[in-house]
Every structure is written in C-alpha cells, then in structure tokens.
C-alpha atoms as a PDB file:
ATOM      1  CA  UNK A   1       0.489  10.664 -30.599  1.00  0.00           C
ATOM      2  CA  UNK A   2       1.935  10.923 -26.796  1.00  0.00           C
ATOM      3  CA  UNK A   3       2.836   8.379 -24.056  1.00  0.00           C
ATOM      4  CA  UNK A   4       0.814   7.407 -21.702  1.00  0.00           C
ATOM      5  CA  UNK A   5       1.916   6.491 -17.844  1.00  0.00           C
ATOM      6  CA  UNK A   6      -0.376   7.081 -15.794  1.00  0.00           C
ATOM      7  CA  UNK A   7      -2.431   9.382 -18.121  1.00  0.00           C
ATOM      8  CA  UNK A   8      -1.227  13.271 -17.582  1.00  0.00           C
ATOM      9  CA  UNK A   9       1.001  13.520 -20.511  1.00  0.00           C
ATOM     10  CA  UNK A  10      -1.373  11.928 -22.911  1.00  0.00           C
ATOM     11  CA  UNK A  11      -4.368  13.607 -21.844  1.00  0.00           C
ATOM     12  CA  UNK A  12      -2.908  16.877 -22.341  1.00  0.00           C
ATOM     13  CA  UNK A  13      -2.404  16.088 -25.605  1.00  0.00           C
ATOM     14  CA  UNK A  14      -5.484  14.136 -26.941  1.00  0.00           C
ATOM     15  CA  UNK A  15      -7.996  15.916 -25.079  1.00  0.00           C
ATOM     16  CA  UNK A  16      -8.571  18.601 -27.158  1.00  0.00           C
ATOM     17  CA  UNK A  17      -8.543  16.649 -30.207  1.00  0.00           C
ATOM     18  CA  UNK A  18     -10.713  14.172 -28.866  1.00  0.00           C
ATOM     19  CA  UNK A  19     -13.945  16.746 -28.446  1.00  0.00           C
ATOM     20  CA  UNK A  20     -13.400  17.716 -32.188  1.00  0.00           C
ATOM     21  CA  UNK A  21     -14.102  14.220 -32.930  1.00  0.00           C
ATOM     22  CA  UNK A  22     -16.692  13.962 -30.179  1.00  0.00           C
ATOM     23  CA  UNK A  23     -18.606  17.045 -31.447  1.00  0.00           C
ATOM     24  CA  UNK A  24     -17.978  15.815 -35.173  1.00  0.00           C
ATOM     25  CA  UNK A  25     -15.516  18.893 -35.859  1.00  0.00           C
ATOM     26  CA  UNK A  26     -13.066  16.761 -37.378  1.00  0.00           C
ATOM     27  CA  UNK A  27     -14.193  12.661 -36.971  1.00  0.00           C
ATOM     28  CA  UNK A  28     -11.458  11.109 -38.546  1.00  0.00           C
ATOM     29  CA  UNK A  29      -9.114  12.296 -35.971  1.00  0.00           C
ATOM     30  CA  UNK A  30      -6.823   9.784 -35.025  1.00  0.00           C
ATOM     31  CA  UNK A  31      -5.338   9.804 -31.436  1.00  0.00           C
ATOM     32  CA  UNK A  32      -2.580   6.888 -30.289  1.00  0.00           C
ATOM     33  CA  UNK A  33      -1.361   6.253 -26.768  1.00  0.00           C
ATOM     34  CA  UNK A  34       2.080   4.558 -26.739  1.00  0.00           C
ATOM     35  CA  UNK A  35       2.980   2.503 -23.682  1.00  0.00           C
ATOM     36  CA  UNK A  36       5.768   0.373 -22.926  1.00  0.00           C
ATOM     37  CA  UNK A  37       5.347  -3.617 -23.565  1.00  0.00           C
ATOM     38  CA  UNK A  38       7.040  -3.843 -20.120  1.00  0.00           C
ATOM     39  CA  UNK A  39       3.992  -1.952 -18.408  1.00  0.00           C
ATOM     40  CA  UNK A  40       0.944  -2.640 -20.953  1.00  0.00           C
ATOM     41  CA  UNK A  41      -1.680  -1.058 -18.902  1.00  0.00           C
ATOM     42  CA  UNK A  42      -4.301   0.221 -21.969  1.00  0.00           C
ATOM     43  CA  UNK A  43      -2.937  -2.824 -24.283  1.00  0.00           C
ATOM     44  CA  UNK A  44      -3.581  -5.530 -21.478  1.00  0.00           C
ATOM     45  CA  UNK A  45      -4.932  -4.172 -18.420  1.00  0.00           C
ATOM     46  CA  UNK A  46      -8.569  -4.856 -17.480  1.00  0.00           C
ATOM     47  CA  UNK A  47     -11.148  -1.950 -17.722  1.00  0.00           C
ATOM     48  CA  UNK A  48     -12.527  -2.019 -13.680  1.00  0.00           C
ATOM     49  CA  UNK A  49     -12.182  -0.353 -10.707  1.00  0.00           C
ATOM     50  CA  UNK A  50      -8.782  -0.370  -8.600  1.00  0.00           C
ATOM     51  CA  UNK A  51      -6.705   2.104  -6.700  1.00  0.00           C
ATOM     52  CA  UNK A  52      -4.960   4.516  -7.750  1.00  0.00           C
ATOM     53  CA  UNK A  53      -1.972   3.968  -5.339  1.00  0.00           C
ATOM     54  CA  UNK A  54      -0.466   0.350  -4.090  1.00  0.00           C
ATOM     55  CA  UNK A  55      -1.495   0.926  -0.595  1.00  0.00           C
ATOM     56  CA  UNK A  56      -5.070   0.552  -1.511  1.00  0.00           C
ATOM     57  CA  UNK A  57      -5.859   3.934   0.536  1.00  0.00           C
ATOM     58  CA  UNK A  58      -7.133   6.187  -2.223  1.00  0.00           C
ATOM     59  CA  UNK A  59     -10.906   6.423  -3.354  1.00  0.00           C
ATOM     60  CA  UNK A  60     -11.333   3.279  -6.046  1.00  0.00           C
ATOM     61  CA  UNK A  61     -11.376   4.731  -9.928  1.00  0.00           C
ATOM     62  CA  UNK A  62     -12.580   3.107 -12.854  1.00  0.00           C
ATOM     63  CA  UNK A  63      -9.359   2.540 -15.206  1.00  0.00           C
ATOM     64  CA  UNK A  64      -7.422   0.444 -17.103  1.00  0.00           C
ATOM     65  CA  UNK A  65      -4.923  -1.420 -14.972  1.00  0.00           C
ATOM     66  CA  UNK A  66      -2.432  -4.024 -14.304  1.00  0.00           C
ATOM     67  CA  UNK A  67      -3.728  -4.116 -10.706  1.00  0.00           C
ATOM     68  CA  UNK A  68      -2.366  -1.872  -7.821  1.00  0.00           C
ATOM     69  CA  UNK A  69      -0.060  -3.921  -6.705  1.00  0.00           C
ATOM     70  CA  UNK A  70       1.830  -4.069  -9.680  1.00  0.00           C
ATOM     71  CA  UNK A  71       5.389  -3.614 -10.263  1.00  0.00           C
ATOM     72  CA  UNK A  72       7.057  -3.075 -12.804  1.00  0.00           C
ATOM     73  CA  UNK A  73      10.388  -5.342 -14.045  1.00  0.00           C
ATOM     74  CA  UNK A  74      13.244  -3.985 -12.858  1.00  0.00           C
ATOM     75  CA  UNK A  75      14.745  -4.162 -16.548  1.00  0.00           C
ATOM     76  CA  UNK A  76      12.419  -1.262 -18.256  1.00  0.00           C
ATOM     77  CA  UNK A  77      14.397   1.747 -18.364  1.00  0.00           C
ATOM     78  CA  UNK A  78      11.767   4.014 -20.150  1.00  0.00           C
ATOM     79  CA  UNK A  79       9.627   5.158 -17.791  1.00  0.00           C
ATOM     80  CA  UNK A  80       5.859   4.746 -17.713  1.00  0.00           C
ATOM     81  CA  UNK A  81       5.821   2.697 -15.234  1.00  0.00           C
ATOM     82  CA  UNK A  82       2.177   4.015 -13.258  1.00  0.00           C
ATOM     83  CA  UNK A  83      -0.177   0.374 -12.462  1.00  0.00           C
ATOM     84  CA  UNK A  84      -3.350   2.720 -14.260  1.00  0.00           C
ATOM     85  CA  UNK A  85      -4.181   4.999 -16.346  1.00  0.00           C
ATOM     86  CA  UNK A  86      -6.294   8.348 -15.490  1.00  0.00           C
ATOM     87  CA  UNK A  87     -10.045   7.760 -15.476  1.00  0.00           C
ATOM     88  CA  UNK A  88     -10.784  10.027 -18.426  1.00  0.00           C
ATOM     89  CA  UNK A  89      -7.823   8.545 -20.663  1.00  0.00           C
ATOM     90  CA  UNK A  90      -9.015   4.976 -20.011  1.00  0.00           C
ATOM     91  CA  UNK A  91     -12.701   6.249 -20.626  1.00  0.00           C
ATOM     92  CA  UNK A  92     -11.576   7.655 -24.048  1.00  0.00           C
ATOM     93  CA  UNK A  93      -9.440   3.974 -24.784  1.00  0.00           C
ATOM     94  CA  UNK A  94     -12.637   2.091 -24.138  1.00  0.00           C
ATOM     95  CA  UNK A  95     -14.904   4.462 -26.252  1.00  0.00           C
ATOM     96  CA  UNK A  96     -13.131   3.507 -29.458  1.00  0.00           C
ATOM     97  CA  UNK A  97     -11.919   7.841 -28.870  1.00  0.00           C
ATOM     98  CA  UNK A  98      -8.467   7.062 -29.076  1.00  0.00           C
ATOM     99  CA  UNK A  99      -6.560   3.708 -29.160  1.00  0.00           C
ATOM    100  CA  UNK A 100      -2.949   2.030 -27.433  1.00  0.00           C
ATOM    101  CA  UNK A 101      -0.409   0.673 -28.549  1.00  0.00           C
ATOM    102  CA  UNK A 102       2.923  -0.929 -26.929  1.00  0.00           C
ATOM    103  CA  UNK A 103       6.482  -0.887 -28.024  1.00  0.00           C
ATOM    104  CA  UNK A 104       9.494  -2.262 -26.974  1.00  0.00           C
ATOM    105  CA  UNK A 105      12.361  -0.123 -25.118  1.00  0.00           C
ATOM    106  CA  UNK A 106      14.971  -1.450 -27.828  1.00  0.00           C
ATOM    107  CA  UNK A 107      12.572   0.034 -30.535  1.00  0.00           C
ATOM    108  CA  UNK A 108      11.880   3.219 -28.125  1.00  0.00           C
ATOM    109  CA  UNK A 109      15.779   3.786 -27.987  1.00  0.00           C
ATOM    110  CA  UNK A 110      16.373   3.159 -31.975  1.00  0.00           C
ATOM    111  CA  UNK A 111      13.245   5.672 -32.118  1.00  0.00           C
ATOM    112  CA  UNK A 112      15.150   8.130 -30.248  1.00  0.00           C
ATOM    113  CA  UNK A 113      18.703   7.663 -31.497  1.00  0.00           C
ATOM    114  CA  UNK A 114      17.349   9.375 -35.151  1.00  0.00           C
ATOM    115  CA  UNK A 115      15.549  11.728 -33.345  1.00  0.00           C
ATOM    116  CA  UNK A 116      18.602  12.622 -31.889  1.00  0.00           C
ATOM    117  CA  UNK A 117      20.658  12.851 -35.016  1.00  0.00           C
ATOM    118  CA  UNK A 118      17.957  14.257 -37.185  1.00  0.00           C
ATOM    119  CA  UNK A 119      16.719  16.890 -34.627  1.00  0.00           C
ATOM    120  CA  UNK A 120      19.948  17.562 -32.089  1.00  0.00           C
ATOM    121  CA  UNK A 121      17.735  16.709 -29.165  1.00  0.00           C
ATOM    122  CA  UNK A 122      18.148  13.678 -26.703  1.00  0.00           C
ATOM    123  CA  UNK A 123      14.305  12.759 -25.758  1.00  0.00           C
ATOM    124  CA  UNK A 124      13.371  10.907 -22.714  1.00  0.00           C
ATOM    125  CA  UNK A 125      13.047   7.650 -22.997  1.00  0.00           C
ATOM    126  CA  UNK A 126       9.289   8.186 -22.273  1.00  0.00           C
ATOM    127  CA  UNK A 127       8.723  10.968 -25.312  1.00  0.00           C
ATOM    128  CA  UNK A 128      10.363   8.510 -27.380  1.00  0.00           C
ATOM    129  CA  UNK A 129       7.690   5.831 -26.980  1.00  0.00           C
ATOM    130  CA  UNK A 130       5.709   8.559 -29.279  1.00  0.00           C
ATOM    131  CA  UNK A 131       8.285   9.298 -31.473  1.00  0.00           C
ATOM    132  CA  UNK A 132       8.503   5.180 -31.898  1.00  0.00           C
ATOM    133  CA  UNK A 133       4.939   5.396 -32.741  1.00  0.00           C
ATOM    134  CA  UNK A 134       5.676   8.121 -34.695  1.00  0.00           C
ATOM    135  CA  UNK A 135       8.050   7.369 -37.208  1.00  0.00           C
ATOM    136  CA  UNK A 136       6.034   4.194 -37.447  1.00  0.00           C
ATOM    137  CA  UNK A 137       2.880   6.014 -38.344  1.00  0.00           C
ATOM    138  CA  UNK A 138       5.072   8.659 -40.999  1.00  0.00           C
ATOM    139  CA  UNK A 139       6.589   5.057 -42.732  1.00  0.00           C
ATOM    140  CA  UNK A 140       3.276   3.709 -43.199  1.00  0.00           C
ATOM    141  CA  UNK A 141       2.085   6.778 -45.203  1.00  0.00           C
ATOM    142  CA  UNK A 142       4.836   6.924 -47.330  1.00  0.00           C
ATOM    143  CA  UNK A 143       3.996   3.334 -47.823  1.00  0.00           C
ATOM    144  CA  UNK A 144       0.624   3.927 -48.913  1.00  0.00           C
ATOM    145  CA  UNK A 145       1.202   7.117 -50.199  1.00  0.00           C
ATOM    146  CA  UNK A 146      -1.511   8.933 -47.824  1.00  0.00           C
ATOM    147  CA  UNK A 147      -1.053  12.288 -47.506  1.00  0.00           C
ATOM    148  CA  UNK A 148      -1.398  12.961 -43.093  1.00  0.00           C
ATOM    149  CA  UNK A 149      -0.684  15.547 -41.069  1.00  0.00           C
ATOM    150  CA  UNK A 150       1.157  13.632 -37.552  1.00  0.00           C
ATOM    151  CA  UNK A 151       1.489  15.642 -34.181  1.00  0.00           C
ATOM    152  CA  UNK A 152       3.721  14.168 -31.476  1.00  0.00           C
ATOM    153  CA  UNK A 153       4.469  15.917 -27.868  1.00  0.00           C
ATOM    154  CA  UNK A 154       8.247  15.451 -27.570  1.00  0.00           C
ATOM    155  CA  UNK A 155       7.683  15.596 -23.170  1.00  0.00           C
ATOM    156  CA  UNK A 156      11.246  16.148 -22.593  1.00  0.00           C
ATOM    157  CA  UNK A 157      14.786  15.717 -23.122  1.00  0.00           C
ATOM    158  CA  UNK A 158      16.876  12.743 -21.914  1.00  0.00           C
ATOM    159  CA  UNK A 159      19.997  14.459 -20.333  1.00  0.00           C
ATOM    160  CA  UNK A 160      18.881  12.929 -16.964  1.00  0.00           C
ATOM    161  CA  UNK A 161      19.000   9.309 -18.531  1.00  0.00           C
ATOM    162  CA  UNK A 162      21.517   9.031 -19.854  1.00  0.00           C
ATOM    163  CA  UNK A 163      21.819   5.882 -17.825  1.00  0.00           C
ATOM    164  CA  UNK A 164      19.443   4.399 -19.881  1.00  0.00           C
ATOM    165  CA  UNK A 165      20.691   5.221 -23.229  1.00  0.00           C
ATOM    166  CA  UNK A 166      24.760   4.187 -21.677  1.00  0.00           C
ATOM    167  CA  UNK A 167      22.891   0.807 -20.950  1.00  0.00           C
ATOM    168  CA  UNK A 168      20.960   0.503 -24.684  1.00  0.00           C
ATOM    169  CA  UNK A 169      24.202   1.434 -26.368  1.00  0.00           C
ATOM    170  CA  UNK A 170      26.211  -1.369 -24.364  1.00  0.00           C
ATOM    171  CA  UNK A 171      23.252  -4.203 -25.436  1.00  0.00           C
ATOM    172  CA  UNK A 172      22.064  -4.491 -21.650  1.00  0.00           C
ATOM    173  CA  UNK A 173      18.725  -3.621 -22.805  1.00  0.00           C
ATOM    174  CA  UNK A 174      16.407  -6.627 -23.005  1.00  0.00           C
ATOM    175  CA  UNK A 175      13.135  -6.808 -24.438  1.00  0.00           C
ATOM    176  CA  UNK A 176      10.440  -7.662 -21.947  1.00  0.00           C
ATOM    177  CA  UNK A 177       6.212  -8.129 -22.512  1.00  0.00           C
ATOM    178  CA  UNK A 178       4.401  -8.191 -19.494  1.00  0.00           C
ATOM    179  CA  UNK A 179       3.529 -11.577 -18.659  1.00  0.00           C
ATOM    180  CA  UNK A 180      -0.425 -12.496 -18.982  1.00  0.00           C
ATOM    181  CA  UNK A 181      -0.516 -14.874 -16.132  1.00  0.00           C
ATOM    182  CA  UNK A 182       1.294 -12.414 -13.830  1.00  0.00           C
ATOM    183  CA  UNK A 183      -1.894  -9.743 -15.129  1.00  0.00           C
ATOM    184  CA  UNK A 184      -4.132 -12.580 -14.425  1.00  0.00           C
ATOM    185  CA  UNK A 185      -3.043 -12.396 -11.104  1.00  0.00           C
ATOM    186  CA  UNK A 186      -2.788  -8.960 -10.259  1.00  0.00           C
ATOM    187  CA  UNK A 187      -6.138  -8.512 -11.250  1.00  0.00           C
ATOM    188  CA  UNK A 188      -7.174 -11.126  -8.820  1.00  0.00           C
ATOM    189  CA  UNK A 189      -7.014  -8.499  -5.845  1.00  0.00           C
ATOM    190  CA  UNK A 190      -8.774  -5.388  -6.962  1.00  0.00           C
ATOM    191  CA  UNK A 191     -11.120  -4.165  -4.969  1.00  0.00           C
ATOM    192  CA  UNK A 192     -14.638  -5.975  -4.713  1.00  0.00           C
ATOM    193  CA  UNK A 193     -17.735  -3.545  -6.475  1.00  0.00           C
ATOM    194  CA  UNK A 194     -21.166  -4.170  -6.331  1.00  0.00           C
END
C-alpha cells in the first residue's frame, strides 16, 4: 500500500511485488494505490494519452489523467496533487496488477493522528493516504478474521506541514471529490492521437 501522485512513490513500492505476481511467484499479491478524492487521477481519470506537464511541451504519454491542464482545488492540503500518473503505474492500474483507491483528507488526517500517537511519528499528509488505506485494510481482517501480512511505505514525516494538520485540528478542512463534469472537461483538450 503507498500513495500515488504522480507515480514515483508508488512505483517504488509495488514494482517489485508486482513481477512476483506477474511471474506467478506469489499471485495473490495485493497492491493498492491511495490517492486523494480531491485529485482522483487512477479512480477517475481517463486511460489516454496527455502531457506530462500543463504547458503541453513534453513528449505525449499514455496515463491515467485528469487532463494537463488540471488544477487542483485550492482546499486539498495533502499533497498528490500531479494531473497523471507515471506510464508504468497507470499500465499496472489498467492490467487488473494493482488497483486505486481515494480517500478523503479528513480521513487522511484521522489516519495520521493514531499513527502519530501509536508510533511517535508525524507522517506527511501524503504517507498518510496509505496509512488511511492501511488501517482500513488491518480493520477489515480483524473483521473477517483473515490472517494478512500488510506493508505500507510511511514516505515521510510531516514536520514541514504542520500547516496542514494546524488547519485539520481547527475544522478548516473540508472534504472535496473532484467534480465529474469538471473531468469531463479537462479531458476535452488532450492531445489528438491517431
């Protein structure tokens, strides 16, 4: 389990795993990319080709995106905030390989508040998109009492944010999915291939 931005963290982290379960080595692998709801690029972005910078002056890829134009609301404080995702992580989404989710930054800062209690260490907001997932993940298997073995890359601490965790502990932290017709839109002006 890792978050995924623009693709760097999370491929780090999955692609080893992901040619055990390629090769057969160990096929019941499971590998989650957590995004924010804010920037839903694997959850809601469209698998075709696009740039990977706004300007439209790099070579075209073929990724998830949200269109490279996109920008991000101005009320996400977590991070992950990239238009696409890398080329190889969005091949590995789109092969069944590994799968997204999205969670909300309130639920990403609860996340990260036990973290911090349990484990002394203030994550970035961005590792704690993964330890959302997580702790969501560890609940469900005590649940259904299924015995699993969970890895999560904690990317960093949050001492440089503290911003954002002074604005989640005042309640200026809203909730915020991605609008689909502002996608829709987006998506209108990537690049033309033949």
């Amino acid at each position: 389990i890792a978050c995924v931005g623009g693709g760097s963290n999370f491929g780090g982290m999955a692609f080893p795993f992901a040619g055990d379960k390629l090769t057969g080595k160990h096929p019941d692998v499971e590998i989650i990319g957590v995004e924010p709801a804010a920037c839903p690029t694997l959850t809601k972005g469209l698998y075709a080709y696009d740039y990977g910078d706004v300007a439209g002056l790099t070579p075209i890829m073929k990724m998830f995106t949200l269109g490279h134009d996109f920008v991000p609301p101005a009320i996400h404080a977590g991070g992950l905030r990239y238009h696409g995702d890398s080329p190889l992580v969005s091949k590995l989404v789109k092969d069944g390989v590994a799968r997204a989710v999205s969670v909300y930054q309130n639920e990403v800062f609860d996340a990260a508040q036990i973290f911090a209690r349990t484990e002394g260490i203030i994550p970035a907001p961005e590792a704690a998109h993964a330890i959302r997932t997580t702790i969501d993940v560890a609940l469900e298997c005590k649940r259904t009492g299924e015995a699993k073995t969970i890895l999560f890359n904690n990317t960093g601490h949050g001492h440089f944010d503290l911003t954002s965790y002074e604005a989640y502990y005042a309640g200026n932290l809203p909730d915020y999915d991605y609008p689909e017709d502002l996608i829709r839109d987006a998506l209108t002006r990537l690049p033309k291939v033949d």
